[in-house]
Protein backbone atom coordinates (compact mmCIF):
# COMPACT_ATOMS: atom_id res chain seq x y z
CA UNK A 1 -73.02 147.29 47.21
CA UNK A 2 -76.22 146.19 45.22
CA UNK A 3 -78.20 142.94 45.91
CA UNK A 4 -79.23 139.96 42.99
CA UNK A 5 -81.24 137.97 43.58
CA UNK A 6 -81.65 135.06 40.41
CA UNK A 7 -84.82 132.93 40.73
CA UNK A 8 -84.58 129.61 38.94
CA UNK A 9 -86.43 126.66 38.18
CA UNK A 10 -84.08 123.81 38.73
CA UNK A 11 -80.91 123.13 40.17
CA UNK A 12 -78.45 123.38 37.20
CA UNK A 13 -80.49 126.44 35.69
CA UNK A 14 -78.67 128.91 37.59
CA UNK A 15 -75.16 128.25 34.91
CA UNK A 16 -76.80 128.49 31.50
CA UNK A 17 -78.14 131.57 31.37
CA UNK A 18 -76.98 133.69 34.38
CA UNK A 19 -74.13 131.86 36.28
CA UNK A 20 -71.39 134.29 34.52
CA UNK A 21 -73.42 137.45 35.37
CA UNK A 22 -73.71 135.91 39.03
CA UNK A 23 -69.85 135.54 38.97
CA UNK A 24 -69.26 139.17 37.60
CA UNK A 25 -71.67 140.66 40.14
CA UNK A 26 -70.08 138.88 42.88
CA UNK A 27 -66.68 139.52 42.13
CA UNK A 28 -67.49 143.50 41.50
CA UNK A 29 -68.80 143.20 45.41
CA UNK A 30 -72.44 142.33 44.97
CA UNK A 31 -74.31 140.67 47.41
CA UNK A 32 -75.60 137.63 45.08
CA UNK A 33 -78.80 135.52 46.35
CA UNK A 34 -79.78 132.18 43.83
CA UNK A 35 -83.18 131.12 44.64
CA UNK A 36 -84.52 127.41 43.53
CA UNK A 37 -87.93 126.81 43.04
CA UNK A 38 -87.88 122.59 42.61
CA UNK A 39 -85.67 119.82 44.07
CA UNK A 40 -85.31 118.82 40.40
CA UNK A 41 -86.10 115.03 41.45
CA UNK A 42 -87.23 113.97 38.30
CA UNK A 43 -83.95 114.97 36.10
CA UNK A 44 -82.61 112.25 34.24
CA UNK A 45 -79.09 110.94 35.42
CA UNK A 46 -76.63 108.01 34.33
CA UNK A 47 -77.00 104.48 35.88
CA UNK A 48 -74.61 104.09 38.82
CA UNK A 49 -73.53 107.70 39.13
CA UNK A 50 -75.33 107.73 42.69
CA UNK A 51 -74.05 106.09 45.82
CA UNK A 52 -75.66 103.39 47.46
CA UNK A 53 -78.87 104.42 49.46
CA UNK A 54 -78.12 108.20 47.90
CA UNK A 55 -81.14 109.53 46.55
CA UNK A 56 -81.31 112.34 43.45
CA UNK A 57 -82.48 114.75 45.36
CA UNK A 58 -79.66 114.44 47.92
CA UNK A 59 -77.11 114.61 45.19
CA UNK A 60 -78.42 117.53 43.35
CA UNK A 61 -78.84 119.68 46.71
CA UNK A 62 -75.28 118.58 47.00
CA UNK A 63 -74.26 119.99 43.31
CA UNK A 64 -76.00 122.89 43.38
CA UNK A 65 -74.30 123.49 46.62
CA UNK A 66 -71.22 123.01 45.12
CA UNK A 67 -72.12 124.94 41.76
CA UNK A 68 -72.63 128.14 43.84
CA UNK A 69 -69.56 128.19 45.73
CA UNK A 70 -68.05 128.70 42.18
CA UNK A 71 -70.19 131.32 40.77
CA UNK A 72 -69.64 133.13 44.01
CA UNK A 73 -73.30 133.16 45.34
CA UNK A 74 -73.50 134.81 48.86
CA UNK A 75 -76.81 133.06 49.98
CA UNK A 76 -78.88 129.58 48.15
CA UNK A 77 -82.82 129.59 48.93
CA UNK A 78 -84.30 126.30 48.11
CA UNK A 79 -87.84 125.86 48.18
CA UNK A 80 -87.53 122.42 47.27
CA UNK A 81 -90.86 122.26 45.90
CA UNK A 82 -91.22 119.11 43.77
CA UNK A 83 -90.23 118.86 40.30
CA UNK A 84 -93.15 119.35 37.88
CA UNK A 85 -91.48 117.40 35.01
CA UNK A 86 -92.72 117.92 31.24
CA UNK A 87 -96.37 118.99 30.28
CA UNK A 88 -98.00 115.92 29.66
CA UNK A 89 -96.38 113.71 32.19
CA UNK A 90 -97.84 111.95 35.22
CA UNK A 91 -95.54 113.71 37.39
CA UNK A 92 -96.97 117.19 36.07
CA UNK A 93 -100.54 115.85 37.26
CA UNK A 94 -99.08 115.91 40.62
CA UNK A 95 -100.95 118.63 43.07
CA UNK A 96 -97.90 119.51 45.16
CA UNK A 97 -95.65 120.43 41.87
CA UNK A 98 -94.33 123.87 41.32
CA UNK A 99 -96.24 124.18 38.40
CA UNK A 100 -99.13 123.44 40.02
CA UNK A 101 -99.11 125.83 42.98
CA UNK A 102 -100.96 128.72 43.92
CA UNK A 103 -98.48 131.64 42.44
CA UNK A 104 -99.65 133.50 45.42
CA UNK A 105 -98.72 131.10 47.39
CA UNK A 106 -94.94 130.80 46.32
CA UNK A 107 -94.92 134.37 45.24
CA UNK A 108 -95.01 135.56 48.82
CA UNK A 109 -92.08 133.00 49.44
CA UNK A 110 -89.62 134.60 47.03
CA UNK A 111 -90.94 138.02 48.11
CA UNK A 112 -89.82 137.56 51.71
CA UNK A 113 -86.24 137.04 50.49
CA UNK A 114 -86.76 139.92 48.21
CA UNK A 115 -87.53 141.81 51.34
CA UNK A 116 -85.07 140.56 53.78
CA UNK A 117 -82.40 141.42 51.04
CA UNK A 118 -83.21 144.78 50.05
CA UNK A 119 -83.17 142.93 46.65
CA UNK A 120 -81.98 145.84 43.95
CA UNK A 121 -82.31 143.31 41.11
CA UNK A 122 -84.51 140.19 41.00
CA UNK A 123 -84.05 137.69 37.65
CA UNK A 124 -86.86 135.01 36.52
CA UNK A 125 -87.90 134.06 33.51
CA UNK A 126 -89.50 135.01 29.82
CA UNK A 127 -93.82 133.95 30.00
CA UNK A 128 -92.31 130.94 27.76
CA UNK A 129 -89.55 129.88 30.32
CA UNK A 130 -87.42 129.77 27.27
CA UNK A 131 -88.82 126.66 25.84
CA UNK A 132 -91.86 125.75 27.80
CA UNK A 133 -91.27 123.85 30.49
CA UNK A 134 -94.10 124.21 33.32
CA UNK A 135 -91.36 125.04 35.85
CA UNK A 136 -90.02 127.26 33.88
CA UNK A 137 -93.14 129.32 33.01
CA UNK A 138 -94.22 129.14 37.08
CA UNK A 139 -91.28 130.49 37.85
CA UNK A 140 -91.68 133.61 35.23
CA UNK A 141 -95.16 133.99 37.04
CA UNK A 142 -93.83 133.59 40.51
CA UNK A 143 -91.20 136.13 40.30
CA UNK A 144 -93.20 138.75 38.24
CA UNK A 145 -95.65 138.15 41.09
CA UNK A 146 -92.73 138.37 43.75
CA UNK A 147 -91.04 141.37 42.13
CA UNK A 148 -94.48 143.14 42.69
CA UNK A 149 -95.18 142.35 46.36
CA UNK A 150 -91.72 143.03 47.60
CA UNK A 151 -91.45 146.33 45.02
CA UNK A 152 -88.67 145.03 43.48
CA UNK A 153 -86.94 148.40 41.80
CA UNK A 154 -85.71 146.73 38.67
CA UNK A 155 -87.04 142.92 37.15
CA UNK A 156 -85.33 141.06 34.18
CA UNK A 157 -86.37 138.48 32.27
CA UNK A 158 -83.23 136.11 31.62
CA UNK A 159 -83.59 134.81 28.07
CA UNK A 160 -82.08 132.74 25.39
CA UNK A 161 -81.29 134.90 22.32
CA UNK A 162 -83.27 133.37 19.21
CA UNK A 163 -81.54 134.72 16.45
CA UNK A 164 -78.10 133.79 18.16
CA UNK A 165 -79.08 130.05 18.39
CA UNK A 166 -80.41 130.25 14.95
CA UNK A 167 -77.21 131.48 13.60
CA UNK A 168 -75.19 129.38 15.62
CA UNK A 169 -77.28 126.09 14.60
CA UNK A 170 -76.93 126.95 10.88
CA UNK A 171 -73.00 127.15 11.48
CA UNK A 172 -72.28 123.88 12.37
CA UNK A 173 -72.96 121.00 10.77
CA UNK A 174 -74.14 118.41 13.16
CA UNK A 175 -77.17 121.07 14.21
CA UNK A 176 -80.50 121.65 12.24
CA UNK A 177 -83.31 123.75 12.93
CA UNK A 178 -85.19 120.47 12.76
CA UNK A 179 -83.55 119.15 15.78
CA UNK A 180 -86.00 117.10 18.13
CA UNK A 181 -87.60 118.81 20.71
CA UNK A 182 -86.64 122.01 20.13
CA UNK A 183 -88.76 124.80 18.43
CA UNK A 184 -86.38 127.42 17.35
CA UNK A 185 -89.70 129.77 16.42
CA UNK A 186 -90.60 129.78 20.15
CA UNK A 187 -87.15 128.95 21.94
CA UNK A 188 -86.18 132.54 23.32
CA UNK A 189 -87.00 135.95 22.35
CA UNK A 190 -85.63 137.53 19.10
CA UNK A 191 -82.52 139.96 19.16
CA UNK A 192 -84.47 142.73 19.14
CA UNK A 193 -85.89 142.36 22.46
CA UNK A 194 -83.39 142.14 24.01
CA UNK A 195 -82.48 144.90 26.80
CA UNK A 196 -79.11 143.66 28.47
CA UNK A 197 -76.35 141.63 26.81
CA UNK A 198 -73.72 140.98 28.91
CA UNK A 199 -70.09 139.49 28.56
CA UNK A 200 -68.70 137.00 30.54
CA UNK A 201 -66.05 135.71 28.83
CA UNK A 202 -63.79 136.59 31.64
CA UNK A 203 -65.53 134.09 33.84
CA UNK A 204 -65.82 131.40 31.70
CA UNK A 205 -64.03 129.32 33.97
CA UNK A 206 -66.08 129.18 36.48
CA UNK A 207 -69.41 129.28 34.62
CA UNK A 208 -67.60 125.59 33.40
CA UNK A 209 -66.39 124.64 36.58
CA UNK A 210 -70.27 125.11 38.22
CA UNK A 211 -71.24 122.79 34.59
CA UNK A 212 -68.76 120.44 36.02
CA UNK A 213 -70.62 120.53 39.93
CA UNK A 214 -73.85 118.71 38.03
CA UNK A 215 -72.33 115.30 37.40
CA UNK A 216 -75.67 113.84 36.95
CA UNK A 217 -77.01 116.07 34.65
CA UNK A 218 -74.28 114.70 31.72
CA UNK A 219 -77.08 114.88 29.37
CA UNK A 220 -77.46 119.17 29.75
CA UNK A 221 -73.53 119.59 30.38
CA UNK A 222 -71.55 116.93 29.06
CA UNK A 223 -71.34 117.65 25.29
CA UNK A 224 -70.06 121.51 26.27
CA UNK A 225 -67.49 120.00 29.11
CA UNK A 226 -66.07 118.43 26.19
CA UNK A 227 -65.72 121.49 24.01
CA UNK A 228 -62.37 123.32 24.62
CA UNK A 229 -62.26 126.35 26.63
CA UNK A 230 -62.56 128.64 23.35
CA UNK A 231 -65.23 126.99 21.92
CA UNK A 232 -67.29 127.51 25.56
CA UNK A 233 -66.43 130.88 25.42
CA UNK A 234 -68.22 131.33 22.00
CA UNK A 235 -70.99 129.49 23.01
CA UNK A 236 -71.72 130.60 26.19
CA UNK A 237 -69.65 133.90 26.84
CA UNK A 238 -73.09 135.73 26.67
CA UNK A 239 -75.85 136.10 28.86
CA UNK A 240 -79.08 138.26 28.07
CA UNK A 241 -81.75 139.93 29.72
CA UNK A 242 -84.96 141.43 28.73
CA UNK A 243 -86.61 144.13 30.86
CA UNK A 244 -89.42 142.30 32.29
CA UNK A 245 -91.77 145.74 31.71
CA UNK A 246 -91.63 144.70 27.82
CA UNK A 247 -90.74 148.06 27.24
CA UNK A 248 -87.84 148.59 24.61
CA UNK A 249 -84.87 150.36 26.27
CA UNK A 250 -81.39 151.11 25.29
CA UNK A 251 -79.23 148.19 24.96
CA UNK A 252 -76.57 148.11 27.35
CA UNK A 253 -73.78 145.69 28.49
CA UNK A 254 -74.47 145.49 32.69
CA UNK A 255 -77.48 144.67 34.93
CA UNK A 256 -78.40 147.99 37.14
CA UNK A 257 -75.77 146.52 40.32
């Protein structure tokens, strides 16, 4: 038995771009660890979705509780820092925000689980956090940072494949590469990078049943819930890594578990 360990930014994160690989592991009798850096406080959510006195934080421990329990995870570390929010909002000014922390500081946090797991694999993210949100670039600092102090044997970068979102936004219609908000020149890392591509179209199920766990976040999840099953496998049946060494390596369909 091997030990993952994925470090994410926000509750949610962990389906996207790793919740599949989390199931696989898992089910092939991995010990699986998802670590959360923010209490994701400031994520947008539909009027009236919360119960009365129920706060968003409460709610999205609750789903990312819940979103675990299907991917399989053994163990859920949240630091609960607060939420950061976009680069150029008040909340980012904020002193206590993940983004704004010492790395040091939460580095040696994740490294202590790294330790108390015998961690074989550790997962952050790419120096861009995929599309440059300040969580997301903490957390590719934090775990680089982590993966060092604990010695870590073997560190991936989980990424969003560039070329694959280009040629899947030039398929369909109702998607341009001029779409607001999203820079498809800096949004991932091209193909070529790319150092582990793995399939989990046998899980698809419950990467979309740990979508489903995030009720509030219907803005990330809702247009793929309504996609059928097929579709979702197309679109999200697989996950990448990058070495987080840089170095180019043999492509290969499996994390080191």
């Amino acid at each position: 038995m091997s030990v993952l360990v994925c470090f994410h930014a926000h509750p949610d994160d962990e389906v996207f771009s790793t919740g599949g690989t989390i199931r696989l592991a898992a089910d092939a009798g991995h010990r699986v660890v998802l670590v959360t850096a923010t209490d994701g406080a400031l994520g947008e959510f539909p009027d009236g979705i919360l119960e009365p006195g129920e706060s968003l934080l409460s709610r999205r421990r609750r789903e990312l509780e819940t979103s675990a329990e299907a991917l399989g995870v053994h163990r859920l570390v949240m630091f609960d820092y607060p939420d950061s929010g976009m680069a150029g909002t008040p909340e980012n000014e904020n002193p206590a925000a993940f983004s704004n922390i010492p790395v040091e500081e939460a580095a040696r946090r994740l490294a202590d689980v790294l330790v108390e797991e015998s961690a074989d694999v550790v997962t952050f993210y790419d120096s861009n956090g995929g599309y440059g949100h300040p969580d997301h670039i903490a957390v590719h600092h934090v775990g680089r940072a982590a993966a060092e102090m604990a010695e870590t044997p073997h560190r991936f970068e989980s990424v969003a494949n560039r070329d694959s979102m280009k040629a899947m936004m030039k398929a369909n219609p109702a998607w341009t590469e001029d779409t607001p908000d999203l820079d498809l020149d800096s949004f991932g890392v091209p193909a070529s990078e790319i150092t582990v591509e793995v399939d989990v179209t046998s899980v698809i199920d419950a990467k979309r049943a740990a979508m489903v766990a995030h009720a509030t976040q219907v803005g990330d999840f809702g247009p793929f819930l309504a996609m059928p099953i097929e579709l979702l496998r197309t679109v999200f049946g697989v996950e990448w890594f990058r070495h987080a060494d840089l170095r180019q390596r043999p492509m290969v369909d499996r994390l080191p578990l």
